[in-house]
N, C-alpha and C. Protein backbone atom coordinates (compact mmCIF):
# COMPACT_ATOMS: atom_id res chain seq x y z
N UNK A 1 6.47 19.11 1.78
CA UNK A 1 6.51 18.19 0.66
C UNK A 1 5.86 18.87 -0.53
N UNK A 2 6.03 18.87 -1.33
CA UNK A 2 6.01 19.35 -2.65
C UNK A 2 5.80 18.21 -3.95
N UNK A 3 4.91 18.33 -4.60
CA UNK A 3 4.93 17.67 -6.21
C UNK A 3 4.06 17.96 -7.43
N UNK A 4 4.56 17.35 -8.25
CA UNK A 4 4.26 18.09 -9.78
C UNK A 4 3.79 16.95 -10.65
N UNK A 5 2.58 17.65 -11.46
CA UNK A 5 1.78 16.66 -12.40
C UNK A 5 1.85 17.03 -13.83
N UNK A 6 2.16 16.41 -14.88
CA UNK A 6 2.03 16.76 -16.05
C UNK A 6 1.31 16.16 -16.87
N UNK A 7 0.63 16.30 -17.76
CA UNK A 7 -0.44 15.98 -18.25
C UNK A 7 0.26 15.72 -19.83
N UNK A 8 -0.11 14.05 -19.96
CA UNK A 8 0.30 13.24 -21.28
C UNK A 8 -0.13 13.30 -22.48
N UNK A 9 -1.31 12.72 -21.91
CA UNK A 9 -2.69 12.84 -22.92
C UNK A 9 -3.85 12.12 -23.04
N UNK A 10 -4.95 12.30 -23.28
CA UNK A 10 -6.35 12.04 -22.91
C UNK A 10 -5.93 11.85 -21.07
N UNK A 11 -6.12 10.78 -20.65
CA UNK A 11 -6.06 10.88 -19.15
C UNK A 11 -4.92 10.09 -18.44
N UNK A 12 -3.88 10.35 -19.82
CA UNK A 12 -2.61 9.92 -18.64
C UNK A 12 -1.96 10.92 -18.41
N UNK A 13 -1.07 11.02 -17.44
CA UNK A 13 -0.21 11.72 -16.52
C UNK A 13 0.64 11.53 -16.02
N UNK A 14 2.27 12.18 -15.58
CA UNK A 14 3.12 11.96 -15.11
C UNK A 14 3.49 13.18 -13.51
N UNK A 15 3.83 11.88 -12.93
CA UNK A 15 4.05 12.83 -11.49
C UNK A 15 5.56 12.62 -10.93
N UNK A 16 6.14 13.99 -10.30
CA UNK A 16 6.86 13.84 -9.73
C UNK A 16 7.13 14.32 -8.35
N UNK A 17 7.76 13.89 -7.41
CA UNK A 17 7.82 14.72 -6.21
C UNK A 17 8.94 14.85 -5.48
N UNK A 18 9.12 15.04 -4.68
CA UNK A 18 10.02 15.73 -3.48
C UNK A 18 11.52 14.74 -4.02
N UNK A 19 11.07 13.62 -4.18
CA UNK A 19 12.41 12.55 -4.53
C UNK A 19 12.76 12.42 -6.31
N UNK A 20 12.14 13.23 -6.98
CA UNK A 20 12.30 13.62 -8.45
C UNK A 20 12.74 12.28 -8.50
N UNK A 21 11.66 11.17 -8.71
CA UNK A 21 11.33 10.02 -9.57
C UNK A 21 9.96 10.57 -9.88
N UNK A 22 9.48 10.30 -11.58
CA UNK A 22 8.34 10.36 -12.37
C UNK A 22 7.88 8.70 -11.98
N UNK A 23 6.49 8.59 -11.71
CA UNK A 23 5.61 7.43 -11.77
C UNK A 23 4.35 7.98 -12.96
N UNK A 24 4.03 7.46 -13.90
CA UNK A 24 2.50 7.37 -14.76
C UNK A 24 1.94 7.17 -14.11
N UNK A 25 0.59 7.83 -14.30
CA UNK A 25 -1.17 7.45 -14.22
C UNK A 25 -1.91 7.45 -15.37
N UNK A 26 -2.75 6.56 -15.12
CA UNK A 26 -3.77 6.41 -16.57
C UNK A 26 -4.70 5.43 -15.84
N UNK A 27 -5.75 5.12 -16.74
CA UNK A 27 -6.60 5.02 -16.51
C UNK A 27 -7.53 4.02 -17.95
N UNK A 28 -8.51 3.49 -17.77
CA UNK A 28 -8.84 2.13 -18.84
C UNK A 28 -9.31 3.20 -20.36
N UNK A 29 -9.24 2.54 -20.59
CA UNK A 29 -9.47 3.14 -22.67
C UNK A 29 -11.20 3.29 -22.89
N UNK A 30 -11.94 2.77 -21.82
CA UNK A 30 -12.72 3.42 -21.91
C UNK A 30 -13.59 4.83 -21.34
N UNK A 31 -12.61 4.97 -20.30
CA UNK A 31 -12.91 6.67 -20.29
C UNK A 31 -12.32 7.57 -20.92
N UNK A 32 -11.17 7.17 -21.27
CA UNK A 32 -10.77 8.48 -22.32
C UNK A 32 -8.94 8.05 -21.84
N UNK A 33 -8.81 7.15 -21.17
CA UNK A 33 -6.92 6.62 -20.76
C UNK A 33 -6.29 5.77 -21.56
N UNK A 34 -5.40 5.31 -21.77
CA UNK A 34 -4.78 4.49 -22.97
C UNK A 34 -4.29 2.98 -21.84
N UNK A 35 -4.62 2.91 -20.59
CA UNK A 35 -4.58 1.57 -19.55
C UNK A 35 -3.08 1.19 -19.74
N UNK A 36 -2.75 2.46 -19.90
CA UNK A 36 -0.64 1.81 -19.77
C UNK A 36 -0.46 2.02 -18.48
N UNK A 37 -1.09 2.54 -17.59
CA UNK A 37 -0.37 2.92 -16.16
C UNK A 37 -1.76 2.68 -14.95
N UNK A 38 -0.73 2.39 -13.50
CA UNK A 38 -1.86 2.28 -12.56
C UNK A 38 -2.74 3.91 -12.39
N UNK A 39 -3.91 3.28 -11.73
CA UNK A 39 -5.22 4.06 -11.40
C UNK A 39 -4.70 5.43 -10.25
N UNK A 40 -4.89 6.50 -10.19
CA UNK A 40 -4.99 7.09 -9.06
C UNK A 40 -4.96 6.23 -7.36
N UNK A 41 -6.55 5.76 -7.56
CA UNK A 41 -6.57 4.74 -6.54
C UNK A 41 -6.10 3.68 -6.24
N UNK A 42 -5.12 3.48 -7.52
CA UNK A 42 -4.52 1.99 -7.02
C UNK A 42 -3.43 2.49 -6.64
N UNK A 43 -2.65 3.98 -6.74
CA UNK A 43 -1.44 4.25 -6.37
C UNK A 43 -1.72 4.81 -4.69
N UNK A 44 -3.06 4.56 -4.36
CA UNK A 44 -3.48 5.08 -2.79
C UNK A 44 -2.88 3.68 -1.93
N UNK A 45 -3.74 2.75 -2.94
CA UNK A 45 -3.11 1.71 -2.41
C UNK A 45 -2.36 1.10 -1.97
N UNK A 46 -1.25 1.73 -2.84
CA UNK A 46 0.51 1.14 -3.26
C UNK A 46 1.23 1.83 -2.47
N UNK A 47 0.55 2.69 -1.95
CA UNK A 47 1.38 3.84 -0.98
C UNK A 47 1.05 3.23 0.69
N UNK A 48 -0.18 2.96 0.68
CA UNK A 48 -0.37 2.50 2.13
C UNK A 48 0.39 0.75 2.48
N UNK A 49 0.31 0.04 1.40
CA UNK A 49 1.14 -1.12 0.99
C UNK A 49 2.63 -0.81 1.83
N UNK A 50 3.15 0.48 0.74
CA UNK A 50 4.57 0.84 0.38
C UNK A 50 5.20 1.22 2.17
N UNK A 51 4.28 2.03 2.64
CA UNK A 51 4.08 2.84 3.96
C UNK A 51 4.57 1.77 4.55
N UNK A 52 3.91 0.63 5.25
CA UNK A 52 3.34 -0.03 6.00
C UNK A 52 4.72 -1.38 6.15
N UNK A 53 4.74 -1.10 4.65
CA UNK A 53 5.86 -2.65 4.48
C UNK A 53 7.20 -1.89 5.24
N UNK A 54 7.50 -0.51 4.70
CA UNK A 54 8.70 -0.39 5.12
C UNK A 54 8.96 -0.13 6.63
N UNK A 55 7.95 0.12 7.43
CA UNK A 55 7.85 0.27 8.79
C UNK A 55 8.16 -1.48 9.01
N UNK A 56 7.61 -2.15 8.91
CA UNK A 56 7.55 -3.76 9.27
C UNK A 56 9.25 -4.35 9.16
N UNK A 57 9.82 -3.92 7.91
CA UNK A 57 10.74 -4.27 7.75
C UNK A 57 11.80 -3.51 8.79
N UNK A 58 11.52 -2.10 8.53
CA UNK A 58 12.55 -1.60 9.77
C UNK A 58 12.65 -1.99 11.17
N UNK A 59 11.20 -2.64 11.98
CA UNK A 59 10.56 -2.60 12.89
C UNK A 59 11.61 -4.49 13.31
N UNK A 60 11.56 -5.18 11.99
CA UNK A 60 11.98 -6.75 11.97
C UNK A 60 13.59 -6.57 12.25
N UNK A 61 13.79 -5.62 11.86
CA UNK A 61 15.76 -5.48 11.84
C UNK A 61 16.26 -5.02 13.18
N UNK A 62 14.89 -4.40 13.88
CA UNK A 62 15.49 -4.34 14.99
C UNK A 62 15.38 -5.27 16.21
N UNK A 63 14.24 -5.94 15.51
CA UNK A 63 14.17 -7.26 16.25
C UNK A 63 15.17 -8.06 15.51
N UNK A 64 16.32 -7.89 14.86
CA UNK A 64 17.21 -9.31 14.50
C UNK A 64 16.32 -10.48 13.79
N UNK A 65 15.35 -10.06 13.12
CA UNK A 65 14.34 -10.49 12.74
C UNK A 65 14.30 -10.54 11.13
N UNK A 66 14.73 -11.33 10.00
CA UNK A 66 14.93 -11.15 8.94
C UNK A 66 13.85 -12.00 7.59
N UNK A 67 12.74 -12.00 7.41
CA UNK A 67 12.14 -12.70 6.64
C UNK A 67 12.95 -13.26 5.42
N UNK A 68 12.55 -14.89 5.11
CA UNK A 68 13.27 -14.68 3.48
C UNK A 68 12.50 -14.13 2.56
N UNK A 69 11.10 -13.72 2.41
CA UNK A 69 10.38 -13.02 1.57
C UNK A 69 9.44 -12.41 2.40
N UNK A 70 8.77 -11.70 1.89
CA UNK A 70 8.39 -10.57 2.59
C UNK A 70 6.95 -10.14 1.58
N UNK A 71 5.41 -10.25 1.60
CA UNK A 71 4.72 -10.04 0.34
C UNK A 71 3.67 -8.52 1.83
N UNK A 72 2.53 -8.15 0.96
CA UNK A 72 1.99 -7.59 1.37
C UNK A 72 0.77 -7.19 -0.40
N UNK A 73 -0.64 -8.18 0.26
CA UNK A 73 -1.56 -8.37 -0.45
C UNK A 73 -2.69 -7.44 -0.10
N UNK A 74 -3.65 -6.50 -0.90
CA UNK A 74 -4.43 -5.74 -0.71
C UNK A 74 -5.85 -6.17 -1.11
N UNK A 75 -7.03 -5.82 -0.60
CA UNK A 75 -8.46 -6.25 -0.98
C UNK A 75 -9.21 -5.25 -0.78
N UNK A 76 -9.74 -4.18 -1.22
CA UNK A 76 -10.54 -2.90 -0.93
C UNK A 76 -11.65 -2.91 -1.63
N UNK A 77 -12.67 -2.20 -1.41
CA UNK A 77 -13.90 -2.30 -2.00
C UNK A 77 -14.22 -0.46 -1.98
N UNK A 78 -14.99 -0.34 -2.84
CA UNK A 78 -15.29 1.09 -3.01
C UNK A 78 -16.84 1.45 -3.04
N UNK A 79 -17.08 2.49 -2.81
CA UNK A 79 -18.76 2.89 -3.10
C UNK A 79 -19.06 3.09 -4.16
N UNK A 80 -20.17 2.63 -4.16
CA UNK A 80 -20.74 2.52 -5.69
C UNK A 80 -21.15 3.95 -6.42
N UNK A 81 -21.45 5.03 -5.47
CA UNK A 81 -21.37 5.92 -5.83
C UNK A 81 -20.37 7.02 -5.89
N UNK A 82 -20.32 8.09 -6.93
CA UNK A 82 -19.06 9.23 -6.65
C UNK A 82 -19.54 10.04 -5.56
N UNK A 83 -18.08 9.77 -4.66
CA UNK A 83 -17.06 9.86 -5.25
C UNK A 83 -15.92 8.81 -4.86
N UNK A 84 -16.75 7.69 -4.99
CA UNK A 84 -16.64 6.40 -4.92
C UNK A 84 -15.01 6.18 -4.29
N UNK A 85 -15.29 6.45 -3.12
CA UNK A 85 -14.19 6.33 -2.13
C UNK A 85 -14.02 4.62 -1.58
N UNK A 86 -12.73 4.47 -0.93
CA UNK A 86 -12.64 3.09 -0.83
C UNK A 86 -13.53 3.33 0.94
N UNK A 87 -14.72 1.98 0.81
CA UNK A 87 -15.07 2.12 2.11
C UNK A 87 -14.37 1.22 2.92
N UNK A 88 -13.54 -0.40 2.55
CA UNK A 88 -13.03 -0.50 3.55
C UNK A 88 -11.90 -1.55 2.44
N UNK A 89 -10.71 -1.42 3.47
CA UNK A 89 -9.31 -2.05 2.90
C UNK A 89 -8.95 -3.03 4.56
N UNK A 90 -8.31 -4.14 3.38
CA UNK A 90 -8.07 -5.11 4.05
C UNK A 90 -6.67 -5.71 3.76
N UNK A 91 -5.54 -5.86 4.64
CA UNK A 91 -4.17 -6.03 4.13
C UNK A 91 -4.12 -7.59 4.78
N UNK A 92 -3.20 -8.03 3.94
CA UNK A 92 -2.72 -9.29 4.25
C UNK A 92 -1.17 -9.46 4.36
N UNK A 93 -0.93 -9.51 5.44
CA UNK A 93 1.02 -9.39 5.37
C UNK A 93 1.38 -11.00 5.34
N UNK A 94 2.28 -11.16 4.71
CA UNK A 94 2.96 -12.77 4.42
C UNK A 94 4.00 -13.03 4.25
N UNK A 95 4.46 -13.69 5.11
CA UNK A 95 6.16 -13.98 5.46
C UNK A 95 6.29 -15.37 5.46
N UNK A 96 7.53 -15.62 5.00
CA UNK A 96 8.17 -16.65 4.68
C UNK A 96 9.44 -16.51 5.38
N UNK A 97 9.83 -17.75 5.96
CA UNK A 97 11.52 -18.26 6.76
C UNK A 97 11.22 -18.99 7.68
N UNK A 98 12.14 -19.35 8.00
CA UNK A 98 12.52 -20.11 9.26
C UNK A 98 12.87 -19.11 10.38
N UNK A 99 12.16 -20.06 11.82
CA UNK A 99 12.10 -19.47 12.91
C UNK A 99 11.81 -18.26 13.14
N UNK A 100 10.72 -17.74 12.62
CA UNK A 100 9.89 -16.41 12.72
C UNK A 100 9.15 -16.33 14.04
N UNK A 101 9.29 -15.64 14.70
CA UNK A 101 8.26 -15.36 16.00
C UNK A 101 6.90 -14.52 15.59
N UNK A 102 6.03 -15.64 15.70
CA UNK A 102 4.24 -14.60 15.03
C UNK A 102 4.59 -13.46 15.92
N UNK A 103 5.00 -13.87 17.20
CA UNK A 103 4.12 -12.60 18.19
C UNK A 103 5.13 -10.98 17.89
N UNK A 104 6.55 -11.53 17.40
CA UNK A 104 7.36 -10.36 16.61
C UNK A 104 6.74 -9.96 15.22
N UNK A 105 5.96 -10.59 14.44
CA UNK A 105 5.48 -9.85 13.45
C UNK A 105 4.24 -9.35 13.80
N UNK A 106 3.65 -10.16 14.20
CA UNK A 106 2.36 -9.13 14.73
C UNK A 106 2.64 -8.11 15.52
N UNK A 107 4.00 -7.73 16.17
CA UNK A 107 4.01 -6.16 16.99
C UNK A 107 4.48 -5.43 16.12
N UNK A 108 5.51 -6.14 14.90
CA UNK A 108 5.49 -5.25 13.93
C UNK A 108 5.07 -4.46 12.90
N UNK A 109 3.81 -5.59 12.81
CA UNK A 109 2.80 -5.08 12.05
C UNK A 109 1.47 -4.00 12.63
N UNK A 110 1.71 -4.09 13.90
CA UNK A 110 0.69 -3.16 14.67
C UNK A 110 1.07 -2.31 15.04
N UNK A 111 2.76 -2.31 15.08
CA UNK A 111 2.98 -0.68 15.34
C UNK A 111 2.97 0.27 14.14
N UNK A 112 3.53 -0.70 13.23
CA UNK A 112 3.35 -0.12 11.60
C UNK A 112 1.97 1.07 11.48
N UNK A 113 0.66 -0.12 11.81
CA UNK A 113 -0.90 -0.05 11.53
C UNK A 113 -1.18 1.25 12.56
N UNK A 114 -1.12 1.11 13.64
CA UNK A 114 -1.14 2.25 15.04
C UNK A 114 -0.43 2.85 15.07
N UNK A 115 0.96 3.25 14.83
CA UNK A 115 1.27 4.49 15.12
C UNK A 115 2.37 5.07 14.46
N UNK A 116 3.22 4.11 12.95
CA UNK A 116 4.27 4.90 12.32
C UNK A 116 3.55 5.10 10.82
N UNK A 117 2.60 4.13 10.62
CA UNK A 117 2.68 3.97 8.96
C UNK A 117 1.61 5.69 9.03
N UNK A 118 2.53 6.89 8.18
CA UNK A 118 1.31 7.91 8.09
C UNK A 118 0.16 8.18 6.65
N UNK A 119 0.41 7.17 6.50
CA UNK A 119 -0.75 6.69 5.06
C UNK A 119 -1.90 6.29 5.74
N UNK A 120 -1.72 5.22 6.63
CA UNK A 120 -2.49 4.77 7.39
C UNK A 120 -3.56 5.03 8.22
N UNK A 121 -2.48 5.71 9.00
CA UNK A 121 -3.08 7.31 10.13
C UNK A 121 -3.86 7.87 9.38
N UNK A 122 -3.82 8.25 8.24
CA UNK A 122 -4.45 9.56 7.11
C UNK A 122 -5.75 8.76 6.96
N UNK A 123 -5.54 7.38 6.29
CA UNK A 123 -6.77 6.58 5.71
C UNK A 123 -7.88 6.35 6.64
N UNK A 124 -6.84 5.72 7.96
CA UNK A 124 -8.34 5.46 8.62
C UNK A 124 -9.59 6.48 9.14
N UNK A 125 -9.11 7.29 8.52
CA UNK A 125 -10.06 8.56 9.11
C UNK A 125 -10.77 8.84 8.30
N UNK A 126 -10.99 8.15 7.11
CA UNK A 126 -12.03 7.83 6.39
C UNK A 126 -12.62 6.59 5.80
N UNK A 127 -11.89 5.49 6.09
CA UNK A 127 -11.84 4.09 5.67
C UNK A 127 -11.22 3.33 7.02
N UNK A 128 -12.60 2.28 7.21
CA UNK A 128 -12.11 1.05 8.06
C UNK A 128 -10.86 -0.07 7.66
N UNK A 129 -9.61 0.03 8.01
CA UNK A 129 -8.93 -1.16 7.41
C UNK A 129 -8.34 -2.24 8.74
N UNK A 130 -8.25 -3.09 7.94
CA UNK A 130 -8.02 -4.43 8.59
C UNK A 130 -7.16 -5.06 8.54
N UNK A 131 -6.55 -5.60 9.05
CA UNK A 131 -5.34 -6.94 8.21
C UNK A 131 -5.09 -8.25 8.69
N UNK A 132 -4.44 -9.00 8.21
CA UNK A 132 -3.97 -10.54 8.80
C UNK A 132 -2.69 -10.43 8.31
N UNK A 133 -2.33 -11.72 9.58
CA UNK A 133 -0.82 -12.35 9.12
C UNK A 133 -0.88 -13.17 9.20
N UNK A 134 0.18 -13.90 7.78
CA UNK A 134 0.15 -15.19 8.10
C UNK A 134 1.71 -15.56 7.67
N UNK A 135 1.88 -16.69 7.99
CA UNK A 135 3.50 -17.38 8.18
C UNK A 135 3.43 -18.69 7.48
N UNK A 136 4.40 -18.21 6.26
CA UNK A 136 4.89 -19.73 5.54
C UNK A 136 3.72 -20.86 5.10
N UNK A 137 2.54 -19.77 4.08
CA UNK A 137 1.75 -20.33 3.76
C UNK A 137 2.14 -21.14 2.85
N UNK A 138 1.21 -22.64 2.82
CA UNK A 138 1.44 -23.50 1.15
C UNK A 138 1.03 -23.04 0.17
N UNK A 139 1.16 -22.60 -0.68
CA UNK A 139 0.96 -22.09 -2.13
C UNK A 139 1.27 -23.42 -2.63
């Protein structure tokens, strides 16, 4: 895998990689970023999110298993000091439909978590993460 960073100005940035789509980074206006684009760390985030969802979904299709919506909510906390790594992340998976089997999303979501998502694999080896599911909450 292979990718490339180019540098915008003050501390934004454009990246591209292996699938030559560009995503921005930046960062708040008061370190020196213009806050048009997500954080480094929030794109750690978006990746273990990104990881995780698409295992679940592949994992549901083969169970004949089709959500009508499909969310995946994040909560992480970081150290207060640099190099202020996330010490622990907490996912919340949330599905919506009719006739969902918990005990099919929860294997889908644990095989995701244990043994396909490799964001995951990578993270926990420095960060405790956690998650819940829940089904056809009231909002």
């Amino acid at each position: 895998m292979h990718a490339e960073l180019r540098w915008i100005d003050g501390l934004t940035f454009a990246a591209k990689g292996a699938t030559n789509h560009w995503v921005v980074l930046d960062t708040r206006k008061e370190i020196g970023g213009h806050d048009g684009a997500s954080s480094p760390m929030e794109m750690v985030l978006f990746g273990l999110m990104g990881c995780s969802a698409f295992d679940v979904v592949s994992i549901l299709k083969k169970m004949r298993m089709e959500p009508r919506d499909f969310r995946v909510y994040v909560e992480a906390e970081r150290a207060s000091e640099h190099p202020k790594v996330f010490t622990k992340i907490h996912l919340k998976y949330v599905f919506y439909g009719d006739e969902l089997k918990k005990e099919n999303l929860e294997r889908a979501v644990s095989l995701s978590q244990e043994k396909y998502c490799s964001v995951a694999g990578m993270l926990k080896q420095a960060v405790e993460i956690t998650y819940e599911i829940v089904v056809n909450p009231q909002e």
